[in-house]
Protein backbone atom coordinates (compact mmCIF):
# COMPACT_ATOMS: atom_id res chain seq x y z
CA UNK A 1 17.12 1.22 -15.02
CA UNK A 2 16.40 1.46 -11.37
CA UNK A 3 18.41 -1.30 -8.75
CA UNK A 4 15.08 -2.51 -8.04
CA UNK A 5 11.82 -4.06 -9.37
CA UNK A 6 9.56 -1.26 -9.99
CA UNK A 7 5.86 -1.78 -10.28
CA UNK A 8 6.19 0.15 -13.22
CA UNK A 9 8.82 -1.97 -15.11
CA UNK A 10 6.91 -5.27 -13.84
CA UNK A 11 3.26 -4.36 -15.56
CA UNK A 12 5.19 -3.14 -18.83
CA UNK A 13 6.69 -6.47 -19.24
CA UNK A 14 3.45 -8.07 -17.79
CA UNK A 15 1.09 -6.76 -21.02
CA UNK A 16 3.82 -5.04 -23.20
CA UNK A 17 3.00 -1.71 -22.85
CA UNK A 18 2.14 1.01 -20.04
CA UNK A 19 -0.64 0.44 -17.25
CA UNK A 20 -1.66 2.56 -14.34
CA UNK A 21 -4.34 2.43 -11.93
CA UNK A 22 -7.35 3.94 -11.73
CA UNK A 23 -8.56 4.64 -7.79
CA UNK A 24 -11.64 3.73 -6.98
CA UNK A 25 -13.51 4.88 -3.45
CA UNK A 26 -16.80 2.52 -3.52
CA UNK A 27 -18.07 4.35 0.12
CA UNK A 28 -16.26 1.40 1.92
CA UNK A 29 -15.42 2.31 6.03
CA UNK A 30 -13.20 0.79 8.14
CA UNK A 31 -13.82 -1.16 11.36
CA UNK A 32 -11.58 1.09 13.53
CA UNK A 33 -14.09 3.73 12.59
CA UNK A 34 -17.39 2.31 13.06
CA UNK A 35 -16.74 1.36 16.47
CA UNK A 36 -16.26 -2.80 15.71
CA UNK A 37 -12.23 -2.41 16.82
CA UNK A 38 -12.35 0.93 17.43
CA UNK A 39 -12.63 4.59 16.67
CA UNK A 40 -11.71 7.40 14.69
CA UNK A 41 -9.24 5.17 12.40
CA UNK A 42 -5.67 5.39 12.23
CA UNK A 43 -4.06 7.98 13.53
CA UNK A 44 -2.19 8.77 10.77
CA UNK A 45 -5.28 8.58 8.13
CA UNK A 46 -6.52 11.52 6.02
CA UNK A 47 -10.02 12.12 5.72
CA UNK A 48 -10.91 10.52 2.59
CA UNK A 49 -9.23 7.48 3.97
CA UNK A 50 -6.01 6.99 2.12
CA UNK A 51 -7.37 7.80 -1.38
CA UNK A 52 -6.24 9.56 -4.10
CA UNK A 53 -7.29 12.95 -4.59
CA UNK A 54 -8.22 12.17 -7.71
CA UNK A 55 -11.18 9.98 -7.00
CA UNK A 56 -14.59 11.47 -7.90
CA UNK A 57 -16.37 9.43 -5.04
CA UNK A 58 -20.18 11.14 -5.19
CA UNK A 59 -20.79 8.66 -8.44
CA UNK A 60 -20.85 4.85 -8.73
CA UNK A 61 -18.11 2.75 -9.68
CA UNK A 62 -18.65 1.73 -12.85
CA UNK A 63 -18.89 5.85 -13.32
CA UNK A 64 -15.43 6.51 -11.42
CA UNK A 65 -13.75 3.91 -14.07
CA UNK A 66 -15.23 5.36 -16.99
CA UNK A 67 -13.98 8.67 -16.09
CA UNK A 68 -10.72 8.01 -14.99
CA UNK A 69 -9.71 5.85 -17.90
CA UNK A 70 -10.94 8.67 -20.40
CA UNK A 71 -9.02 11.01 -18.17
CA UNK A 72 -5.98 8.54 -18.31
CA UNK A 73 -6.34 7.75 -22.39
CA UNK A 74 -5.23 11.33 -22.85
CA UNK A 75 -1.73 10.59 -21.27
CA UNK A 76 -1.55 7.31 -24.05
CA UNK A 77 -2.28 4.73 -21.59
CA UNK A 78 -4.61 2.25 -23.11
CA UNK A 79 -4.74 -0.27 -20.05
CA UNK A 80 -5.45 -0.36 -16.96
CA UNK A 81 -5.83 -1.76 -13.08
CA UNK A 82 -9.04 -1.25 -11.05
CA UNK A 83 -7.55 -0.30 -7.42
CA UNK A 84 -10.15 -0.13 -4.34
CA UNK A 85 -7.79 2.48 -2.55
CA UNK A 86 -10.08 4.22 -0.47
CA UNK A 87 -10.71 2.70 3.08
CA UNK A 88 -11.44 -1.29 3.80
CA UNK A 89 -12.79 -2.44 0.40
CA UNK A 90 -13.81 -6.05 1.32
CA UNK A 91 -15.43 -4.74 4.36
CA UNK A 92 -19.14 -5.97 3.19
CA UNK A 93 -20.85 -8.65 3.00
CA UNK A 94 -19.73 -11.38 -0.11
CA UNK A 95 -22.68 -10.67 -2.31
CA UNK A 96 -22.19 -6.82 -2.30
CA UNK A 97 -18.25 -6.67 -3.14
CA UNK A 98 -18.99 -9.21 -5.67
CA UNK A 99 -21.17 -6.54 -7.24
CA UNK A 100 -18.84 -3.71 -6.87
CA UNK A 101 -16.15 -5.42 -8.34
CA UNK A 102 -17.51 -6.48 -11.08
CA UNK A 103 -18.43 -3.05 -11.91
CA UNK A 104 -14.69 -2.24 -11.48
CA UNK A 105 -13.50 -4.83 -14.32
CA UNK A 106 -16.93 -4.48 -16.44
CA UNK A 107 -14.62 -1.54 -18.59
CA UNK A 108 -12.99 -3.27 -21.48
CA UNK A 109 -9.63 -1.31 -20.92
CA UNK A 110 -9.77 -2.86 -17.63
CA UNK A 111 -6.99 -5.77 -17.32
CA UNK A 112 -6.32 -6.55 -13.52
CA UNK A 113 -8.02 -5.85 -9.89
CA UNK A 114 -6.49 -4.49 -6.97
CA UNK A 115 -8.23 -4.48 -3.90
CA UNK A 116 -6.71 -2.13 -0.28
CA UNK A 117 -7.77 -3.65 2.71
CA UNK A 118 -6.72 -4.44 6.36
CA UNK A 119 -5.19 -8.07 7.43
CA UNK A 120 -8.77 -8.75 9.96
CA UNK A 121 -11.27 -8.09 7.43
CA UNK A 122 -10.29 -11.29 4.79
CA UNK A 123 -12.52 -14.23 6.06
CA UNK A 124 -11.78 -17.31 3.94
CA UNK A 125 -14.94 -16.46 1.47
CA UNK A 126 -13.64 -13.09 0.72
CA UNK A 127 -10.37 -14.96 -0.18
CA UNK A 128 -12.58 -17.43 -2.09
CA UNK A 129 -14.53 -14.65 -4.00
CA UNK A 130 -11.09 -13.66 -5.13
CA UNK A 131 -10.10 -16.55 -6.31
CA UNK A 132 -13.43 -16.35 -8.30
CA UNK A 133 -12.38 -13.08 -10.11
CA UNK A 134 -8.92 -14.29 -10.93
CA UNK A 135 -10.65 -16.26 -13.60
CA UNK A 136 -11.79 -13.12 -15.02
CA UNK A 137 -8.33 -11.19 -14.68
CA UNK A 138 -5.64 -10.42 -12.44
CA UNK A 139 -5.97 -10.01 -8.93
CA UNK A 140 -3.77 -8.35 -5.98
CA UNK A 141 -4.78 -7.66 -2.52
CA UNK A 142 -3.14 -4.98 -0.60
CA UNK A 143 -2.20 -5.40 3.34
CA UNK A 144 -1.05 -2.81 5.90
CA UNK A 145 1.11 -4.07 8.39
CA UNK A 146 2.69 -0.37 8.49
CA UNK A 147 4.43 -1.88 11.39
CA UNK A 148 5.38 -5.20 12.79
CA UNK A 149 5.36 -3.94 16.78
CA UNK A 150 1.92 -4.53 18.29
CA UNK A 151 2.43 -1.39 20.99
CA UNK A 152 2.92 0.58 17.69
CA UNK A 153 -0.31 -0.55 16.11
CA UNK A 154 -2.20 -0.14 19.40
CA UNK A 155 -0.83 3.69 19.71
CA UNK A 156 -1.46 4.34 16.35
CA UNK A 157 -5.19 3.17 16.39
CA UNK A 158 -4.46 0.36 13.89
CA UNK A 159 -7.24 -1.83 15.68
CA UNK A 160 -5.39 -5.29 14.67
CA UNK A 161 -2.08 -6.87 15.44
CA UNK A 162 1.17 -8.14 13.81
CA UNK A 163 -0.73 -11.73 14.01
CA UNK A 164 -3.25 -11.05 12.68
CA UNK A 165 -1.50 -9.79 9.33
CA UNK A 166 1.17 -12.56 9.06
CA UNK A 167 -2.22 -15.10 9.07
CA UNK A 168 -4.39 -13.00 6.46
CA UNK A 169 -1.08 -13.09 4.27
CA UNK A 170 -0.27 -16.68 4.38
CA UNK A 171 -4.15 -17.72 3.66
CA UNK A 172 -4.20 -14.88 0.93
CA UNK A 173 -1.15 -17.25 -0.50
CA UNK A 174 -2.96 -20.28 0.04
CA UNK A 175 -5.53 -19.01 -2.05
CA UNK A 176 -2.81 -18.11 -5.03
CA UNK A 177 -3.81 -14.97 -4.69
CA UNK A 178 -1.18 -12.00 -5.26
CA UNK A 179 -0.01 -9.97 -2.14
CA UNK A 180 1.38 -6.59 -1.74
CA UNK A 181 2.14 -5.64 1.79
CA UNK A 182 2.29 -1.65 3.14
CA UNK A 183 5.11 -0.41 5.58
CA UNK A 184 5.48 2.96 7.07
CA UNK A 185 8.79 4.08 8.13
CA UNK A 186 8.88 6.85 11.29
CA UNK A 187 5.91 5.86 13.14
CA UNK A 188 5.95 7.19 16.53
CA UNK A 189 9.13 6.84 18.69
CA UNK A 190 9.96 3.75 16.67
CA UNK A 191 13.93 3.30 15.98
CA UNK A 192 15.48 2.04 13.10
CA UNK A 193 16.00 -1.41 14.59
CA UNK A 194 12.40 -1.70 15.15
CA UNK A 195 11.61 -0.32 11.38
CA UNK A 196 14.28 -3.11 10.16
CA UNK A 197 12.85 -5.07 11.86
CA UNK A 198 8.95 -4.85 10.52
CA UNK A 199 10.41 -5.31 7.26
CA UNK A 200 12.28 -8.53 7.95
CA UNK A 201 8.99 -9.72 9.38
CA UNK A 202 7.61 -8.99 5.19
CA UNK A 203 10.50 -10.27 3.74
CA UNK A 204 10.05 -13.64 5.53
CA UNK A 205 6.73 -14.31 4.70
CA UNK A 206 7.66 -12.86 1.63
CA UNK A 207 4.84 -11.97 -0.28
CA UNK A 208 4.81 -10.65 -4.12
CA UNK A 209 5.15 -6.76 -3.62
CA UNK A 210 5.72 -3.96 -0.90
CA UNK A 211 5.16 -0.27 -0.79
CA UNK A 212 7.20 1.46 1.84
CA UNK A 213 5.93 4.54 2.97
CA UNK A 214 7.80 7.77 4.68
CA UNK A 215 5.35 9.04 7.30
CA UNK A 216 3.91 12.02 6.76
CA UNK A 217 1.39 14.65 8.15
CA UNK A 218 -1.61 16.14 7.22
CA UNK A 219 -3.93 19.04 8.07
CA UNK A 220 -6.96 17.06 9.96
CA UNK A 221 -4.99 13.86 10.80
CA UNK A 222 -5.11 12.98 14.55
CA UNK A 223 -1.29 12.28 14.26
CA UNK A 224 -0.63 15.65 13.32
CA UNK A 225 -1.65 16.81 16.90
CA UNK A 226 0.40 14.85 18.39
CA UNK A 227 3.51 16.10 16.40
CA UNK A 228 2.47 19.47 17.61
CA UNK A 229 1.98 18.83 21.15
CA UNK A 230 5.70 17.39 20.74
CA UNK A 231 5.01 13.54 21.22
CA UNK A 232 7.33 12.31 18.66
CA UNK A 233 9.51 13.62 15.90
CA UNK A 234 9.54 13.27 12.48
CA UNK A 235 12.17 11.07 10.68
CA UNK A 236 14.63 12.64 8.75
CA UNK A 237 15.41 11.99 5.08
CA UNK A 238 18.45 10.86 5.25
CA UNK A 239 17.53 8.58 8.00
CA UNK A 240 14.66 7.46 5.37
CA UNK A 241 16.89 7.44 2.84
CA UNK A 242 19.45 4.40 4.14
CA UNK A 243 16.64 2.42 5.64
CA UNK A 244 14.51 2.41 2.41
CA UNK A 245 17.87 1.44 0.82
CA UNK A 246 19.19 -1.36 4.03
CA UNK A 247 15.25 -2.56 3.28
CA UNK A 248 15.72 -3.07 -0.52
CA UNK A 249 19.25 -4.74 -0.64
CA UNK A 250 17.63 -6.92 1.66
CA UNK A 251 14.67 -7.92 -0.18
CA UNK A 252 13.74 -11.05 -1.75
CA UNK A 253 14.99 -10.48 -5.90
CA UNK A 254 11.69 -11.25 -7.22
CA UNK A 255 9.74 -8.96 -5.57
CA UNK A 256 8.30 -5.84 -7.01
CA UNK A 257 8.67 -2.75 -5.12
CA UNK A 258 5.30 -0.70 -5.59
CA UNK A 259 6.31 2.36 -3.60
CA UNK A 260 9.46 4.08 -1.78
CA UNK A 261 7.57 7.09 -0.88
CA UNK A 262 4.48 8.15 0.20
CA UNK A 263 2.92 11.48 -1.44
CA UNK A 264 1.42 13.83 0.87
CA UNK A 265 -1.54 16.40 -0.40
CA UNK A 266 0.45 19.85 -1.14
CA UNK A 267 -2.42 21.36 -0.28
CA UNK A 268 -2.78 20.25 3.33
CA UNK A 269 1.01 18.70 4.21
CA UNK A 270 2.47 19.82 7.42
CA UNK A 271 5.42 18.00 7.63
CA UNK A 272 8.22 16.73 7.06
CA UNK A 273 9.02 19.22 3.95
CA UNK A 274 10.89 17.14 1.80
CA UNK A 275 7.96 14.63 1.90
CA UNK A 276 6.69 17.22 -0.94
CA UNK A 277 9.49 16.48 -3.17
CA UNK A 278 8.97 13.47 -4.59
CA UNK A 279 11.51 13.18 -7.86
CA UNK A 280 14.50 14.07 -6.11
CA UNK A 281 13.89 11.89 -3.26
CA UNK A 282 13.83 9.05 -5.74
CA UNK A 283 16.91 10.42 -7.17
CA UNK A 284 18.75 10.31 -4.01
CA UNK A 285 17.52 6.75 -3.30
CA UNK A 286 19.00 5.71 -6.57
CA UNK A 287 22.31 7.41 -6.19
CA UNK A 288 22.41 6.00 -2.18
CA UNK A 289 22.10 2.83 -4.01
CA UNK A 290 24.63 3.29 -6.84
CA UNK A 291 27.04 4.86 -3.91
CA UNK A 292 26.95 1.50 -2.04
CA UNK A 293 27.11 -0.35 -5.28
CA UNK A 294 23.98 -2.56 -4.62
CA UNK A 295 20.88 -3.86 -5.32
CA UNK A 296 17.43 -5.41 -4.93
CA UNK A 297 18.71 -8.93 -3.48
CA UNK A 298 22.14 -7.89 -2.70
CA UNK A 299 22.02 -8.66 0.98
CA UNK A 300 18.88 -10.97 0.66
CA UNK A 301 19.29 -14.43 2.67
CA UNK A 302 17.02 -17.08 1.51
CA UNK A 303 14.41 -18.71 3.88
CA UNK A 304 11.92 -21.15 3.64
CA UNK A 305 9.07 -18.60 3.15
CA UNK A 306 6.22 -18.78 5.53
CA UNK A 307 2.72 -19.98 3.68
């Protein structure tokens, strides 16, 4: 058992036996790509747009399920979650993500929605086609705020602010709709204070889950440049290491951790190495954690949560 309230652990309990995700890329974009906020997207955004490198995206979404849960069903998992991962995925008009998601759930193995997006594309009737589907099964909507410091997510192309996330979350909560929230931790020439502090800004408004994220670089990523021409530096791991555990002794009990660590492509990471080594990073995390002889909660201070 982990000091902390895995994703994992949470679903298992949820339906009483394994679930994973299936990633879906429905040939979304993003508006700091098109031009509406911006260009080019974030600058530290692969090609494909955050997806997994497992998604076929050339056929249609009802295809992509299909063959990912009879890929899946070999490894004996009999349920699963549809997860738009790929890009802004309720960056459309109502009508048309209403038909793609559908398509997502249509599977009969199918038992929950998850839907990646950014905190400026959520109008109130994407919230309210949501709250449409969560009569059909479970829903979760997943929020970047990667960083709570505005000159951060201006120098990092992010193309909206730390308002505009903190409003998107408490409407999304309004709505009863589940929240996960993304941080990154070693964005450019950010200290730790400033890393604490992005996740305090989370845990206040606390919403129901959070992946944290260890930058890291890619072949073809704009940020990857800028590590080269000697702009920044890369965090270390055992400067990740005690922040992801200060974060999670800090963190609301309740709330399910999604992620600790980010997973870089082997075939195109540049850096930082141990980025690549996913199992014993998670083994050091839980023996930083044992060594301080805490917990999910341990430090956690209650507030009146915002929305």
């Amino acid at each position: 058992m982990r000091r902390y309230k895995t994703y994992r652990d949470y679903l298992t309990k949820l339906y009483g036996e394994k679930v994973r995700k299936v990633m879906i890329d429905a040939g979304f974009t993003c508006p700091n790509r098109d031009g509406v906020r911006a260009k080019g997207g974030c600058t530290f955004c692969d090609v494909a747009g955050s997806g997994s490198t497992l998604i076929v995206s050339e056929i249609s979404v009802k295809e992509q399920v299909t063959h990912a849960v009879e890929q899946m069903k070999r490894q004996h998992v009999k349920k699963f979650i549809a997860y738009f991962q790929a890009f802004t995925n309720t960056y459309a008009p109502v009508e048309k993500l209403r038909e793609l998601y559908d398509a997502a759930i249509d599977h009969p193995d199918i038992v929950g929605l998850a839907i990646g997006t950014r905190p400026d594309c959520v109008s109130d009737a994407v919230l309210d086609l949501l709250q449409e589907f969560q009569q059909k099964t479970q829903v979760w909507i997943e929020y970047g705020l990667q960083s709570r410091h505005n000159q951060t997510l201006e120098r990092i192309n992010r193309g909206h602010t730390a308002e505009e996330f903190e409003d998107a979350v408490i409407r999304t909560k309004e709505h009863g709709i589940a929240v996960t929230t993304h941080l990154i931790l070693g964005l450019p020439n950010e200290t730790s204070e400033m890393m604490m502090e992005s996740a305090q800004m989370i845990i206040d408004l606390n919403p129901h889950g959070i992946k944290i994220h260890n930058l890291y670089l890619e072949e073809e990523m704009a940020m990857t440049e800028e590590w080269r021409r000697g702009e920044f530096e890369m965090l270390d791991k055992e400067t990740y290491i005690k922040l992801v555990c200060d974060i999670i002794e800090r963190l609301p009990p309740e709330m399910i951790v999604e992620r600790v660590c980010g997973e870089p492509n082997p075939k195109l990471a540049v850096a930082p190495d141990w980025a690549l080594e996913k199992a014993p990073l998670l083994q050091e995390i839980d023996k930083e954690l044992e060594r301080r002889d805490t917990w999910q909660g341990k430090l956690f201070e209650s507030k009146q949560s915002v929305g």
